[in-house]
Protein backbone atom coordinates (compact mmCIF):
# COMPACT_ATOMS: atom_id res chain seq x y z
CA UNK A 1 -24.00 10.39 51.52
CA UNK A 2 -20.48 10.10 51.61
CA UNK A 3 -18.81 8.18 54.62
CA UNK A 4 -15.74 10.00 56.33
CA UNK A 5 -14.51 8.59 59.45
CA UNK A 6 -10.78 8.93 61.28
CA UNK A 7 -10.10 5.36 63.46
CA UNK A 8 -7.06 6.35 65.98
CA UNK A 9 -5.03 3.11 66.41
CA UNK A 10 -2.42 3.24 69.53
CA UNK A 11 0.36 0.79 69.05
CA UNK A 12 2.75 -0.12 71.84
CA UNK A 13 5.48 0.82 69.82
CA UNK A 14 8.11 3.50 68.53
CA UNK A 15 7.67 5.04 64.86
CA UNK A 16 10.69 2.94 63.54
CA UNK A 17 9.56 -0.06 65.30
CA UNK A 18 5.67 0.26 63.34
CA UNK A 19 7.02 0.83 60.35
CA UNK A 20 8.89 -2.60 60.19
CA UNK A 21 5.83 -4.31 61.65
CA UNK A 22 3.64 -2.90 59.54
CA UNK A 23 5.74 -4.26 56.66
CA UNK A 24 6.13 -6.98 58.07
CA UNK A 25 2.41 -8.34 58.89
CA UNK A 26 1.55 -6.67 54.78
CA UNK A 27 4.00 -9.10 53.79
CA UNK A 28 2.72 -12.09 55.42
CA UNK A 29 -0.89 -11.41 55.39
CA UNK A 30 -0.86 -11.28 51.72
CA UNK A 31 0.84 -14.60 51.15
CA UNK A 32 -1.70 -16.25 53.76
CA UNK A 33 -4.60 -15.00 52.28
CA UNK A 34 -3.74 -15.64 48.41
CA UNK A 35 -4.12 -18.83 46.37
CA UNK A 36 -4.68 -19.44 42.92
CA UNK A 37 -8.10 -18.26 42.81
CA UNK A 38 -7.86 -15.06 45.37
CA UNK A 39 -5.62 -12.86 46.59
CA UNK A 40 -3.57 -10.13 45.82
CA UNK A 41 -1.60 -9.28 42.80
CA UNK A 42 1.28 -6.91 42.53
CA UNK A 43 0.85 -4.70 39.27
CA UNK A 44 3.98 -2.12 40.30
CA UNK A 45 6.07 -1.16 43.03
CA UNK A 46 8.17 1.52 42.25
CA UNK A 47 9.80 4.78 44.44
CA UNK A 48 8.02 7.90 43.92
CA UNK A 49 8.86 11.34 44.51
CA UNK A 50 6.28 14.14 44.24
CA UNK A 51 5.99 17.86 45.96
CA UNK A 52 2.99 16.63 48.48
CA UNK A 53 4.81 13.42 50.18
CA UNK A 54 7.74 14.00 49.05
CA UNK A 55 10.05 10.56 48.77
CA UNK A 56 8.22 7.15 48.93
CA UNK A 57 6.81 4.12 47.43
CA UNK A 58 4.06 3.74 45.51
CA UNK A 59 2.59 0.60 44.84
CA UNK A 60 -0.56 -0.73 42.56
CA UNK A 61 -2.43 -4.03 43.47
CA UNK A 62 -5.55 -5.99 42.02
CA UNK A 63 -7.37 -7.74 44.97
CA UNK A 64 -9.75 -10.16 43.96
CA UNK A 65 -11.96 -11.57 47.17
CA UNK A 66 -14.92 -12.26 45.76
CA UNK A 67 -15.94 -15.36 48.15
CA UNK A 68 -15.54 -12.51 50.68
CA UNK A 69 -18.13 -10.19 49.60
CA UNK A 70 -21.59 -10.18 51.54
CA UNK A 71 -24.17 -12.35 49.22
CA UNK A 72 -26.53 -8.87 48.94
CA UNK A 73 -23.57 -7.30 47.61
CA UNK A 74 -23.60 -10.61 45.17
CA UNK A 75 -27.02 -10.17 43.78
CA UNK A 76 -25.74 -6.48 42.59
CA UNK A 77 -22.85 -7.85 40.70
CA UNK A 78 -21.13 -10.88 39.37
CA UNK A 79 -18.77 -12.04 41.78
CA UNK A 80 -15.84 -11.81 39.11
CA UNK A 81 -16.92 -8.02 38.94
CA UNK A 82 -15.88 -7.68 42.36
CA UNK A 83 -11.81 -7.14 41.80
CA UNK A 84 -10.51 -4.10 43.80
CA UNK A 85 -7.68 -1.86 42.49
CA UNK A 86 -5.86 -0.09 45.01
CA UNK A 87 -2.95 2.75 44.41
CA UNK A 88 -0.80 3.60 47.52
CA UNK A 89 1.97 6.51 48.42
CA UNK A 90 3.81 5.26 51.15
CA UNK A 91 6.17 8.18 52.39
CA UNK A 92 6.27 7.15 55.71
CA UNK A 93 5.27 8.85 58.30
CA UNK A 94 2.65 10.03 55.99
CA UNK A 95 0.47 7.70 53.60
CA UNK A 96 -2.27 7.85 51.08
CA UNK A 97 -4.14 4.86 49.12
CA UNK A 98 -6.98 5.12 46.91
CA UNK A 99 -9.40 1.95 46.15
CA UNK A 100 -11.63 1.89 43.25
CA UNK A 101 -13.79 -1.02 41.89
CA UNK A 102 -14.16 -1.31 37.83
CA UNK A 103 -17.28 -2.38 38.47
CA UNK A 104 -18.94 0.01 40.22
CA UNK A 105 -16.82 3.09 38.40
CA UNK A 106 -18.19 5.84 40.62
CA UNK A 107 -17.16 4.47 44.04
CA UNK A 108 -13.73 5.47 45.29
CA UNK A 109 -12.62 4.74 48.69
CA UNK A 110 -9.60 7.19 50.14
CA UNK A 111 -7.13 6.46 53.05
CA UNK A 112 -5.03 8.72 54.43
CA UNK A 113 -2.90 8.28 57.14
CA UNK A 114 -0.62 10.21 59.77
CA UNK A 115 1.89 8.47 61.99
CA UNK A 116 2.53 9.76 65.24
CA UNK A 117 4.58 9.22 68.20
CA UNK A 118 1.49 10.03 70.96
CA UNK A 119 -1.28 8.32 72.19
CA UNK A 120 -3.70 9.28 69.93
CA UNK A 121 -4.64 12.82 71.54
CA UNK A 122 -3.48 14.46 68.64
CA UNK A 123 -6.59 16.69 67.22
CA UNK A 124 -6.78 17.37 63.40
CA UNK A 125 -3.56 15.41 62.13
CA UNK A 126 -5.18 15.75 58.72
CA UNK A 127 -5.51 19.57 58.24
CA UNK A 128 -9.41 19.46 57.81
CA UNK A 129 -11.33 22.68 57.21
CA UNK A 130 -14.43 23.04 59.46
CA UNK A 131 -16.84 21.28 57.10
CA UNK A 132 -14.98 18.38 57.48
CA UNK A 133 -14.20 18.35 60.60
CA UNK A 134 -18.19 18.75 61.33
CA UNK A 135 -18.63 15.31 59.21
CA UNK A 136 -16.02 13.89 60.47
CA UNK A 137 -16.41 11.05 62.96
CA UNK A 138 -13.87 9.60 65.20
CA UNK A 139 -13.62 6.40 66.40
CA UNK A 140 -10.45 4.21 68.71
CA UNK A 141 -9.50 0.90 68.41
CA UNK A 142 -8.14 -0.84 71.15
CA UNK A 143 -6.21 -3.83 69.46
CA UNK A 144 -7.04 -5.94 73.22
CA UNK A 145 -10.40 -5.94 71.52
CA UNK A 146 -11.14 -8.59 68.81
CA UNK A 147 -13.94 -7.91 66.19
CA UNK A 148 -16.76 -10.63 65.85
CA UNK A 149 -18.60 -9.09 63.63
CA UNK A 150 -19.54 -10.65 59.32
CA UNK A 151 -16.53 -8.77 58.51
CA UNK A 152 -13.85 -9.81 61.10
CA UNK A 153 -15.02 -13.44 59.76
CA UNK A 154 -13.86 -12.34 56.03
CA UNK A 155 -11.03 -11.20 56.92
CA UNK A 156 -9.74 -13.33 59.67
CA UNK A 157 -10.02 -12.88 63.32
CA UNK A 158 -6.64 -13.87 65.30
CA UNK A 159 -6.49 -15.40 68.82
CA UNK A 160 -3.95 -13.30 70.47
CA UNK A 161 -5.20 -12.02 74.22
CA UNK A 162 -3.24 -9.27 75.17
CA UNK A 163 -4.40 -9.09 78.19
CA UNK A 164 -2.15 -12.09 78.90
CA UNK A 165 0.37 -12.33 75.97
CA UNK A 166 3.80 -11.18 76.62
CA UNK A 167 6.79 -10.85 74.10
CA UNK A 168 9.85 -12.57 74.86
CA UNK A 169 12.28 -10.48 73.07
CA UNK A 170 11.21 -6.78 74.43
CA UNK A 171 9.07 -7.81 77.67
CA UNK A 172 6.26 -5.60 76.57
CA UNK A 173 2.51 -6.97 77.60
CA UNK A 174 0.64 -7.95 78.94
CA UNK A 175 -1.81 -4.67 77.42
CA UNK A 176 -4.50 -4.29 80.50
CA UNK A 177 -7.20 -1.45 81.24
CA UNK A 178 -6.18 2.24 79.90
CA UNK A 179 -2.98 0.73 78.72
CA UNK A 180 -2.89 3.01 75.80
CA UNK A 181 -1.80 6.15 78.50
CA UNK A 182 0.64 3.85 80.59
CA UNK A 183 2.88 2.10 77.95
CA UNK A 184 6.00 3.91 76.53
CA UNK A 185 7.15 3.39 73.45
CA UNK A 186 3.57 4.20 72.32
CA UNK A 187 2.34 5.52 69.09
CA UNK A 188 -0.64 6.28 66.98
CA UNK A 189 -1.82 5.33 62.92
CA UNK A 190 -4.33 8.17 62.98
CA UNK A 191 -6.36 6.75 59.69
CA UNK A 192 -8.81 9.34 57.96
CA UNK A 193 -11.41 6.88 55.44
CA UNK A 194 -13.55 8.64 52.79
CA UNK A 195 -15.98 6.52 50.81
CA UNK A 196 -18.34 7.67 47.86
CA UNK A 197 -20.74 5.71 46.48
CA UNK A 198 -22.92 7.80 44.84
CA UNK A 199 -25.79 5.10 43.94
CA UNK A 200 -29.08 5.40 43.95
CA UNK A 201 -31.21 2.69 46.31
CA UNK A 202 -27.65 0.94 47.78
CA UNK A 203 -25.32 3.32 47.92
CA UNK A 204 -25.07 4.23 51.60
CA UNK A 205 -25.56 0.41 52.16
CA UNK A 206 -22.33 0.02 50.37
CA UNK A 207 -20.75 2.98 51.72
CA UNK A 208 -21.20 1.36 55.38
CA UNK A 209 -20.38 -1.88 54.29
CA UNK A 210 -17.06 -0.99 52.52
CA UNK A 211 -16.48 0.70 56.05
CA UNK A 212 -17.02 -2.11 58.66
CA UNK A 213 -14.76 -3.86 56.19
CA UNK A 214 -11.94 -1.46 56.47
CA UNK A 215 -12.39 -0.97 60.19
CA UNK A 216 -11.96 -5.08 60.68
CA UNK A 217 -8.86 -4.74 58.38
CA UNK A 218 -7.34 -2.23 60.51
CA UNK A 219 -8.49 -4.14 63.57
CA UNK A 220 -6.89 -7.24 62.29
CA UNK A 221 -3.48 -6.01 60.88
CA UNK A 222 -2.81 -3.95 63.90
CA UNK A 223 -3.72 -7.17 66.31
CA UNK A 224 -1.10 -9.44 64.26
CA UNK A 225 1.47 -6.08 64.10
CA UNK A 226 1.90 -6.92 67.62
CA UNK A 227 1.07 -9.97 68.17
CA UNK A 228 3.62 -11.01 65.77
CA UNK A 229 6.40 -8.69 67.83
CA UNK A 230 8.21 -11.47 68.42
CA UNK A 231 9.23 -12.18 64.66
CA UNK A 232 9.98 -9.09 63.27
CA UNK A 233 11.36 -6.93 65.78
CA UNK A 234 15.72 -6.89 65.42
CA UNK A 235 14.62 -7.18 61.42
CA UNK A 236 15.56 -3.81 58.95
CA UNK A 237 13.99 -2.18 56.27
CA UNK A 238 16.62 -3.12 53.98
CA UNK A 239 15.89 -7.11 55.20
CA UNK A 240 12.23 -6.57 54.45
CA UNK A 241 12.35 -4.73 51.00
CA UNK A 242 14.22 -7.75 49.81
CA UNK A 243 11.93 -10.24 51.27
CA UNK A 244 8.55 -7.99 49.84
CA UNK A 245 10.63 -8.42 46.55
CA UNK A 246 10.28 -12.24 46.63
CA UNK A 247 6.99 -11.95 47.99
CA UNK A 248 5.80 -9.94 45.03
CA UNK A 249 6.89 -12.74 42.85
CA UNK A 250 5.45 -15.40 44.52
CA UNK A 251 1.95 -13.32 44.97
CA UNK A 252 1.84 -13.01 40.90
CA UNK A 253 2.76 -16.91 40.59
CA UNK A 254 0.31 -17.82 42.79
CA UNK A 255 -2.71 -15.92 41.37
CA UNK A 256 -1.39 -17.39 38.11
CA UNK A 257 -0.24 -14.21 36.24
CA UNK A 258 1.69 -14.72 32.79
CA UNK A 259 5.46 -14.47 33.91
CA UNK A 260 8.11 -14.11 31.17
CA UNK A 261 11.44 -16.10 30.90
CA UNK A 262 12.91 -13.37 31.94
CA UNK A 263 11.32 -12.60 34.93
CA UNK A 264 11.05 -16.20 36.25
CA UNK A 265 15.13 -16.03 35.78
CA UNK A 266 15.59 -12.59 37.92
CA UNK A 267 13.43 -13.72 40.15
CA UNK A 268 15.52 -16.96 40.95
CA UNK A 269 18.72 -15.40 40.24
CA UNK A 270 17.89 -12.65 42.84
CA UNK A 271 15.97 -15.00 45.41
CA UNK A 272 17.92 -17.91 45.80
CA UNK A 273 16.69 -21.48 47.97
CA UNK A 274 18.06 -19.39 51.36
CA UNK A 275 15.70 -16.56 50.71
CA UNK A 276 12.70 -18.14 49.91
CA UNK A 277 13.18 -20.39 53.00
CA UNK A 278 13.48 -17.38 54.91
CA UNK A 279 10.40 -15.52 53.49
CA UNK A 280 8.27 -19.03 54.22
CA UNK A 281 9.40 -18.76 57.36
CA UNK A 282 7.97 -15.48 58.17
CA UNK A 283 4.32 -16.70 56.55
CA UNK A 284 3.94 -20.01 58.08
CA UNK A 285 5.42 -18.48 62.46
């Protein structure tokens, strides 16, 4: 049975504001979470331009998490089968990234997403027909409330409490009860998740699994988005790209990917010592 669900995430902040947090907290969740054994690798990041998004970037990553799989999902496959390739069009406001798994050929896992500036009452961002809209579910996160379920444990649960955290530089928080229809700038990551795993005996097992595990990730980012306010906001795209430059290098070095000559020497012509202070800055605040 396939799995689609639409999580509606309110964020107490403009359009232009998410954007550079979001960029932000990819950038430094990726370098926390990758070592030479795990991680994320960077296989291209490149503009695109097609006649559904229009202008963006498109980027294609390997994530290999084995230790974070669930040990039934272990007993299926070896845990070195258990790499994830994911394919994203970012043409912000609008996204789309597609997972698949080598392993398990016949799973794909879609996410779409719509950016709005509302507080997620928008019905139908996604243009479904009335088929999907009847399987549809809809679910909204409020980022004041941690996960503690198996999968906010593999993917990391911060400590922020937003019910008493305040940001220094903009004065915005503390978030209390019905927050998400009081707070201005406010906006909404209206994520629509499709997952097929068409697999006789564990499929819809997987199917929910892969979805709890999504729904933590988007629980997780979106706490440290704003939780991590404080850091990013006064920053510009332009400051970012460069830094998710560097930080596309030093992914690849640490998972240990072959790096020519050549690329070693860009990479330290074009990231100098003053950048990559900068850039562990950002990971380690």
């Amino acid at each position: 049975m396939v799995q689609v669900k639409e999580f509606r995430i309110v964020m107490p902040m403009s359009l232009e504001e998410y954007r550079v947090a979001q960029m932000h907290m990819v950038l430094k969740m990726q370098q926390q979470s990758t070592n030479e054994a795990e991680g994320v690798e960077i296989l291209e990041n490149r503009p695109f331009e097609d006649d559904v998004y229009g202008k963006g970037q498109y980027t294609s990553k390997l994530y290999r998490l084995q230790s974070k799989a669930p040990s039934w999902l272990t007993t299926l496959a070896p845990k070195d089968a258990l790499v994830m390739q994911e394919e994203s069009w970012n043409a912000y406001p609008r996204c789309k990234t597609v997972i698949k798994c080598p392993y398990f050929a016949k799973l794909c896992v879609t996410i779409e997403t719509v950016h709005l500036e509302d507080n997620g009452k928008s019905e139908n961002v996604h243009g479904l027909n009335k088929e999907q809209l009847k399987a549809r579910q809809v679910e909204f996160i409020d980022i004041t409330l941690p996960t503690t379920d198996y999968w906010s444990y593999a993917v990391g649960s911060s400590d922020f409490d937003f019910t008493k955290f305040k940001s220094k530089k903009t004065g915005r928080g503390p978030l209390l009860g019905g927050w998400q229809d009081k707070c201005d700038p406010v906006m909404t990551a209206y994520k629509l998740v499709t997952i097929n795993a068409p697999y006789w005996g564990f499929g819809c097992k997987l199917e929910q699994a892969l979805l709890a595990g999504e729904r933590a990730l988007f629980v997780e980012s979106h706490r440290n988005c704003f939780g991590w306010i404080d850091e990013w906001f006064g920053m510009t795209m332009e400051q970012l790209s460069e830094l998710e430059e560097e930080g596309d290098c030093l992914l690849n070095k640490k998972m240990g990917k072959p790096i020519s000559l050549t690329e070693t020497e860009d990479c330290e012509s074009r990231f100098p010592g003053n950048s990559k202070t900068h850039l562990q800055q950002v990971v380690k605040t």
